[in-house]
N, C-alpha and C. Protein backbone atom coordinates (compact mmCIF):
# COMPACT_ATOMS: atom_id res chain seq x y z
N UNK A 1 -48.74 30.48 -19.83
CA UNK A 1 -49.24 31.57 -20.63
C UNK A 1 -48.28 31.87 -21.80
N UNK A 2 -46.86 32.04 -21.67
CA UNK A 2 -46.08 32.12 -22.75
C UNK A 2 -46.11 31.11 -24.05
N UNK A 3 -46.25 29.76 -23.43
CA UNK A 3 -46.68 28.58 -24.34
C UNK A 3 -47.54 29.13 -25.15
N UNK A 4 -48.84 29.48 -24.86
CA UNK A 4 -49.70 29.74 -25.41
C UNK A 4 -49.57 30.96 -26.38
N UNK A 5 -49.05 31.76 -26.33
CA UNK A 5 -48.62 33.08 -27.07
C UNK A 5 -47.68 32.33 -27.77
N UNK A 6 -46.78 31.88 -27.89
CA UNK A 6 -45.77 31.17 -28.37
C UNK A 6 -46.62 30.01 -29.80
N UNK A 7 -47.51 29.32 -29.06
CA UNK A 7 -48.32 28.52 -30.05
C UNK A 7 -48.98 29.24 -30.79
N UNK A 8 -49.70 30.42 -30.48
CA UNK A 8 -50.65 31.49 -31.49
C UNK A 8 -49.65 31.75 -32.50
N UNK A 9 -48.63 32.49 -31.95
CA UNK A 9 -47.73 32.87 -32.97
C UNK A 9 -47.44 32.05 -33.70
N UNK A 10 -46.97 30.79 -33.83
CA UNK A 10 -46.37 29.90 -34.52
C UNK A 10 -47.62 29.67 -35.45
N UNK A 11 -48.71 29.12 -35.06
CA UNK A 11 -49.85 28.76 -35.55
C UNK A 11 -50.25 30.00 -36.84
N UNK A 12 -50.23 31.36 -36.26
CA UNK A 12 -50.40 32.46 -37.73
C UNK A 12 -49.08 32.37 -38.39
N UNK A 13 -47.88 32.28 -38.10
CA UNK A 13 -46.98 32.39 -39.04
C UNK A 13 -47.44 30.93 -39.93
N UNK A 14 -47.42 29.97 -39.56
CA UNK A 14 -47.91 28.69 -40.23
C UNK A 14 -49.25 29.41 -41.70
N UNK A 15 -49.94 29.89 -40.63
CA UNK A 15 -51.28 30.07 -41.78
C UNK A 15 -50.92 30.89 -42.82
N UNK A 16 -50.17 32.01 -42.42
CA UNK A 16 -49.23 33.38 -42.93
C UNK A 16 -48.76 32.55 -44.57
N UNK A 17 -47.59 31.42 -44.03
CA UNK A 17 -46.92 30.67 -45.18
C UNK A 17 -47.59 30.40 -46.43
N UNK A 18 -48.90 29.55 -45.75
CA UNK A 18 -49.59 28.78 -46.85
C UNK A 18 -50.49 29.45 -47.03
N UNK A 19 -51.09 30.89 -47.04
CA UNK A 19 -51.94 31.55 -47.71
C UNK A 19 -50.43 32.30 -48.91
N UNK A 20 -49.39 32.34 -48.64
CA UNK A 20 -48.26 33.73 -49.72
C UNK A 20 -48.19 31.84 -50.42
N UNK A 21 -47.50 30.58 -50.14
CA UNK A 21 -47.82 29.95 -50.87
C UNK A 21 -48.78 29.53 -52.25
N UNK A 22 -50.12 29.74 -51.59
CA UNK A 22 -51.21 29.38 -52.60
C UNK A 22 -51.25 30.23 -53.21
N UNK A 23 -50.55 31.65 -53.07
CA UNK A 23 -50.78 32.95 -54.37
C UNK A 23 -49.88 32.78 -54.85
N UNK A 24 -48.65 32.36 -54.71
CA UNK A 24 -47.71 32.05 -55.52
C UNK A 24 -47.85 30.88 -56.83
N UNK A 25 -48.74 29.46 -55.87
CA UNK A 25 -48.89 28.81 -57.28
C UNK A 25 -49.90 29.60 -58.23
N UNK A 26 -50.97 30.22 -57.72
CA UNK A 26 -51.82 31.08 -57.98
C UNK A 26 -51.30 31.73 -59.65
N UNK A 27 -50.71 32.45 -59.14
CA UNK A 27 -49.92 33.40 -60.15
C UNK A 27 -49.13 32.90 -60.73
N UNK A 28 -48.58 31.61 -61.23
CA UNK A 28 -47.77 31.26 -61.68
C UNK A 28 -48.63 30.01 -62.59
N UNK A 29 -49.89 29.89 -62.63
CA UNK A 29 -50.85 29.22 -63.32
C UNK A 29 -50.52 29.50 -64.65
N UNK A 30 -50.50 28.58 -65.77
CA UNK A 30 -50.32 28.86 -66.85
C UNK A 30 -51.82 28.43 -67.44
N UNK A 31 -52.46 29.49 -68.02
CA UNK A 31 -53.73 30.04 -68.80
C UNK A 31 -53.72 30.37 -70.39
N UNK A 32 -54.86 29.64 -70.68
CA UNK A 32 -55.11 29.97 -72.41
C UNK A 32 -56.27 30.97 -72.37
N UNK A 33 -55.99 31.92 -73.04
CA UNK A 33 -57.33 33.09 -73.75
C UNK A 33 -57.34 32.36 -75.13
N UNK A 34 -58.70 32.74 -75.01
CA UNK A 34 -59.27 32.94 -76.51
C UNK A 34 -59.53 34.29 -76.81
N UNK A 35 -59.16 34.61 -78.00
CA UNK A 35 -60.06 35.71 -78.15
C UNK A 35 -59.47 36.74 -79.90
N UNK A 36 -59.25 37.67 -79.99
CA UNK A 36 -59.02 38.62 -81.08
C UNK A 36 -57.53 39.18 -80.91
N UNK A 37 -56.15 38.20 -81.49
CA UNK A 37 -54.67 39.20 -81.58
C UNK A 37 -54.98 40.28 -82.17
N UNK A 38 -54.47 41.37 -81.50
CA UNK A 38 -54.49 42.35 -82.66
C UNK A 38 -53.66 43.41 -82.67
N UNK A 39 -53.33 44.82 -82.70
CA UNK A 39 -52.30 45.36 -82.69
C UNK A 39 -52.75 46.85 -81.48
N UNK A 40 -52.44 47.03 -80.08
CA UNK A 40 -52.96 48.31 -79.56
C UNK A 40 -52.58 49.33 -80.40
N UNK A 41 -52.10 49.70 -81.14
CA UNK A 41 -51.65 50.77 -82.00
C UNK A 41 -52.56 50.99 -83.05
N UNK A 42 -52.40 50.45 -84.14
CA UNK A 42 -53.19 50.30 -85.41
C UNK A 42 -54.59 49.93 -85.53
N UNK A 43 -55.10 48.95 -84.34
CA UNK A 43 -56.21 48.65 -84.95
C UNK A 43 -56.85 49.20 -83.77
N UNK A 44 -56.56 48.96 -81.85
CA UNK A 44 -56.86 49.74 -81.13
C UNK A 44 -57.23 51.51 -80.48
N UNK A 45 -55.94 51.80 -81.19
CA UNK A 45 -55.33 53.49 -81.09
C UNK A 45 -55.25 53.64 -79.65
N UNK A 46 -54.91 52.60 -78.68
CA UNK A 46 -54.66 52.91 -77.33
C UNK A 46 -53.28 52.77 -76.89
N UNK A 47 -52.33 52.64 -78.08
CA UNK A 47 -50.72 52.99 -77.82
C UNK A 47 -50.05 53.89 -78.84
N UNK A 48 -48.78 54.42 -78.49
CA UNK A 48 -48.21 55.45 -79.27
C UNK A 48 -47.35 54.32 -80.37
N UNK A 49 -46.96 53.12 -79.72
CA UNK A 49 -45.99 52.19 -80.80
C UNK A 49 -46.43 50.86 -80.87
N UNK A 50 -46.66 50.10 -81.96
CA UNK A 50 -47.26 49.15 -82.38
C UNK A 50 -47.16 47.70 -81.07
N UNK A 51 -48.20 47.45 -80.67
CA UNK A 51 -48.02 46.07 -79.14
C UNK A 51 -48.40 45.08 -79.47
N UNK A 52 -48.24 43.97 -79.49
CA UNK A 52 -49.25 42.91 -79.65
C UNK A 52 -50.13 42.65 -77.95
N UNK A 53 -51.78 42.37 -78.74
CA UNK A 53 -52.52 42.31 -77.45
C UNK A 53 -53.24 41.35 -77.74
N UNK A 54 -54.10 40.10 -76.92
CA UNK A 54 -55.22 39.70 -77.55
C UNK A 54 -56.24 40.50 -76.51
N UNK A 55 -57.82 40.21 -76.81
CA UNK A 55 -59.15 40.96 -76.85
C UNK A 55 -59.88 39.18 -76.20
N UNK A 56 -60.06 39.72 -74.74
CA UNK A 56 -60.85 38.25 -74.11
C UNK A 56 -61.97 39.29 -73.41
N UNK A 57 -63.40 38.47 -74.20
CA UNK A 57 -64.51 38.95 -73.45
C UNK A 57 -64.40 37.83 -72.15
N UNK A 58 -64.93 38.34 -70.95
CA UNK A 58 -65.36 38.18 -69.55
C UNK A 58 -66.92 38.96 -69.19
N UNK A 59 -68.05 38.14 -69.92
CA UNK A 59 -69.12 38.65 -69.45
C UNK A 59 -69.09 39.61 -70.44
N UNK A 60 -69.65 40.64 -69.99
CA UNK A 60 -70.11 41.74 -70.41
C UNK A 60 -68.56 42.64 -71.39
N UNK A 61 -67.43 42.72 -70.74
CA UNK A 61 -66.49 43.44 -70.79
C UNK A 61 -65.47 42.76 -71.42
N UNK A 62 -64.78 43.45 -72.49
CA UNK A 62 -63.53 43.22 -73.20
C UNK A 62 -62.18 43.44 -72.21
N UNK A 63 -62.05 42.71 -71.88
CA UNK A 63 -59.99 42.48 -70.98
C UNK A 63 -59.29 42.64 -72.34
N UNK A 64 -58.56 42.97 -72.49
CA UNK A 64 -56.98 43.31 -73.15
C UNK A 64 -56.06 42.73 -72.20
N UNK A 65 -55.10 41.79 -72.73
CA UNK A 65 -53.83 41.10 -72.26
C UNK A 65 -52.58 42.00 -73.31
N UNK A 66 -51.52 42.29 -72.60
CA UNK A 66 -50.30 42.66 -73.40
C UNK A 66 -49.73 41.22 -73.44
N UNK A 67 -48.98 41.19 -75.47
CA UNK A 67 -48.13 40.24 -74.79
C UNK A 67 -46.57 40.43 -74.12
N UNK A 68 -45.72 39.78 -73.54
CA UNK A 68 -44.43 39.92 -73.30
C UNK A 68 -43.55 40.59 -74.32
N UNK A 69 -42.21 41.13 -73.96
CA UNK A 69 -42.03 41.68 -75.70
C UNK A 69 -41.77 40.99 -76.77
N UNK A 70 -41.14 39.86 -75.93
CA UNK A 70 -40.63 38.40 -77.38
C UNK A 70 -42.09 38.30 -78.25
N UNK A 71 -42.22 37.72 -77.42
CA UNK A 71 -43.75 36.93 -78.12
C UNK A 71 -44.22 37.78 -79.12
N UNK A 72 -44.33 39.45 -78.44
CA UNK A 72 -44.86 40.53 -79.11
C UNK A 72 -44.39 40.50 -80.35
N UNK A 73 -43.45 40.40 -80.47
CA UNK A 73 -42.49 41.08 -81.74
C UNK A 73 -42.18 39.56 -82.69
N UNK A 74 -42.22 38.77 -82.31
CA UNK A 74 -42.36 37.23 -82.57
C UNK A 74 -43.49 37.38 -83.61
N UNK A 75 -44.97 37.65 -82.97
CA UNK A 75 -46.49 37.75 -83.51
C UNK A 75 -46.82 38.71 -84.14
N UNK A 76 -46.10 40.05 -84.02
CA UNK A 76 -46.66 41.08 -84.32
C UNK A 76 -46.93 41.31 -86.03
N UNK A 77 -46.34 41.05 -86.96
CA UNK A 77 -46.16 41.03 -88.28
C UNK A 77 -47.44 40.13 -88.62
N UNK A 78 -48.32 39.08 -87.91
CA UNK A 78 -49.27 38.71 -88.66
C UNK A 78 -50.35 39.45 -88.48
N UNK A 79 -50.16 40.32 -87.37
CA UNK A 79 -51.33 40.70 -86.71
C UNK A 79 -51.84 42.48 -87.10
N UNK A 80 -50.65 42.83 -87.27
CA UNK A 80 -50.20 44.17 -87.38
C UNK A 80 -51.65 45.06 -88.24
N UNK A 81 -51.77 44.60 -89.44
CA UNK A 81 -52.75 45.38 -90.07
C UNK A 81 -54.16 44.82 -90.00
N UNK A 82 -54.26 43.71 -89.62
CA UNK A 82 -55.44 42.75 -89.55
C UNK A 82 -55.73 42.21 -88.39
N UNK A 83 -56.51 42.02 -87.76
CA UNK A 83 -56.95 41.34 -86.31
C UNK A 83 -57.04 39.96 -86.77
N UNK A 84 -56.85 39.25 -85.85
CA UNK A 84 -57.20 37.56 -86.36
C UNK A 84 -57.36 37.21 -85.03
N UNK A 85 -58.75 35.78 -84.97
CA UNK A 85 -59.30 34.78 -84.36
C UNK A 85 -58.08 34.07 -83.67
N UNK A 86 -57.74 33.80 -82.67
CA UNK A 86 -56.82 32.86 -82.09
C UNK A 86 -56.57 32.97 -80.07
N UNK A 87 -55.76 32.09 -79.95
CA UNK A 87 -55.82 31.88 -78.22
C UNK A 87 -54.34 31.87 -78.22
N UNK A 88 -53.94 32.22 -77.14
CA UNK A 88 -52.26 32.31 -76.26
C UNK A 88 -52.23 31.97 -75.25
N UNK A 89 -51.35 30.76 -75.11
CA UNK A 89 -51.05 30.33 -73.89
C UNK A 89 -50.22 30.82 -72.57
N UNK A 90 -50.17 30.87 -71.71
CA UNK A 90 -48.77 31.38 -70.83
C UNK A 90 -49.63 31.98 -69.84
N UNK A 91 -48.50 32.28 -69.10
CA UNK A 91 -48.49 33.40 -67.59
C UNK A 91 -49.14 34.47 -67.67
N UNK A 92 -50.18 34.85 -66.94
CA UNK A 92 -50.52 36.10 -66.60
C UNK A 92 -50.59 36.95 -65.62
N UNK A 93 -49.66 38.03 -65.34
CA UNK A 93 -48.88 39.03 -64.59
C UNK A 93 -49.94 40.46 -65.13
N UNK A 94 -49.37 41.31 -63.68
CA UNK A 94 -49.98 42.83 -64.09
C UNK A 94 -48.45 43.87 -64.06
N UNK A 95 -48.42 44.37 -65.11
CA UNK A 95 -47.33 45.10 -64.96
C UNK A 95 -47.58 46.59 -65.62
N UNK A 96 -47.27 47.56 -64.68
CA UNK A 96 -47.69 49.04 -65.01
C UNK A 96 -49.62 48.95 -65.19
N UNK A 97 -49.55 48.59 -64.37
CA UNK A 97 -51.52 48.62 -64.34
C UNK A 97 -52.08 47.51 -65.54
N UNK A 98 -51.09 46.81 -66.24
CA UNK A 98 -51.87 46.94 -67.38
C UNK A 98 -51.36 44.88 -67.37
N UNK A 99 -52.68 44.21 -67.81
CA UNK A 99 -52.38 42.81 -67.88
C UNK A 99 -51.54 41.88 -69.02
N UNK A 100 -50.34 41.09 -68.52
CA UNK A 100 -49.38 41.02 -69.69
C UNK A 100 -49.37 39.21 -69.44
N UNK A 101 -49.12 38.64 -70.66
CA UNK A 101 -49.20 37.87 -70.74
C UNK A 101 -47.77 36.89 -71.00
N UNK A 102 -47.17 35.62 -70.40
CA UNK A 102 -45.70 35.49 -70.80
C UNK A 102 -46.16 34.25 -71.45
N UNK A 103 -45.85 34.34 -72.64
CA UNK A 103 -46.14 33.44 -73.73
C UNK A 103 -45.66 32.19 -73.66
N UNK A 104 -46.47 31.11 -73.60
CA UNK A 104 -45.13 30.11 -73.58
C UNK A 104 -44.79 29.22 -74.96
N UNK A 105 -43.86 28.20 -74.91
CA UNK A 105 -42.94 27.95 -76.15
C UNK A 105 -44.20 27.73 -77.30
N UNK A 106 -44.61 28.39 -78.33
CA UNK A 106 -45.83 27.58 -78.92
C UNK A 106 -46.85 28.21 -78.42
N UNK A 107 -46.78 29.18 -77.48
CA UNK A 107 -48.35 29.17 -77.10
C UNK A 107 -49.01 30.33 -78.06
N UNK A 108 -48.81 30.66 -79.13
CA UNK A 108 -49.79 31.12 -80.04
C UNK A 108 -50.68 30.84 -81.18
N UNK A 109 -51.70 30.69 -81.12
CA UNK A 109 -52.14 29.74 -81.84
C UNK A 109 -53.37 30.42 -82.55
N UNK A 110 -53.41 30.97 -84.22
CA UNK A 110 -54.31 31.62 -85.24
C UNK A 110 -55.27 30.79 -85.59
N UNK A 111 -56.62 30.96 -85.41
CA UNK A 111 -57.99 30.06 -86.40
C UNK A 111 -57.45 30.38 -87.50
N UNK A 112 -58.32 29.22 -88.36
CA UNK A 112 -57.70 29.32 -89.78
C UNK A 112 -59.34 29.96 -90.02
């Protein structure tokens, strides 16, 4: 009988691993949006200090991605008074409720 309790256990810690595993590669997926850079401040009015965000429809509904602050402040000067057409590559994390994006080397990219 102990065997057997002994094997259950082992057997969920096993399953335990490789389900926190697969969310780990999960979340660590590197993803391209398409969609509208633009500025939450200026062109949004849903921040007090200028952010860079892009604008990805999903169906019906507009998602907003923050970007990281590099990237932000990297991008922000093209974007600042004007919205522009383009996609960003990188990581996507939730931080303070709100979805942020970690840019990777290059991953911003403006339609002409």
């Amino acid at each position: 009988m102990r065997a057997v309790k002994l094997t259950g256990m082992a057997l969920a810690l096993a399953c335990a691993l490789v389900v926190s595993i697969r969310a780990a590669e999960k979340a660590d997926k590197e993803v391209t949006l398409k969609g509208t850079i633009t500025c939450a401040k200026c062109d949004l009015n849903v921040e007090k200090a200028c952010t860079t965000v892009i604008q990805v429809k999903d169906g019906d509904k507009t998602v907003t991605y923050y970007f990281d602050d590099a990237s932000g402040k990297e991008n922000h000067k093209t974007i600042c008074k004007e919205a522009k057409k383009g996609s960003v590559t990188g990581v996507v994390s939730e931080k303070d409720g709100k979805k942020v994006i970690t840019v990777s080397k290059d991953g911003v990219k403006f339609d002409k």
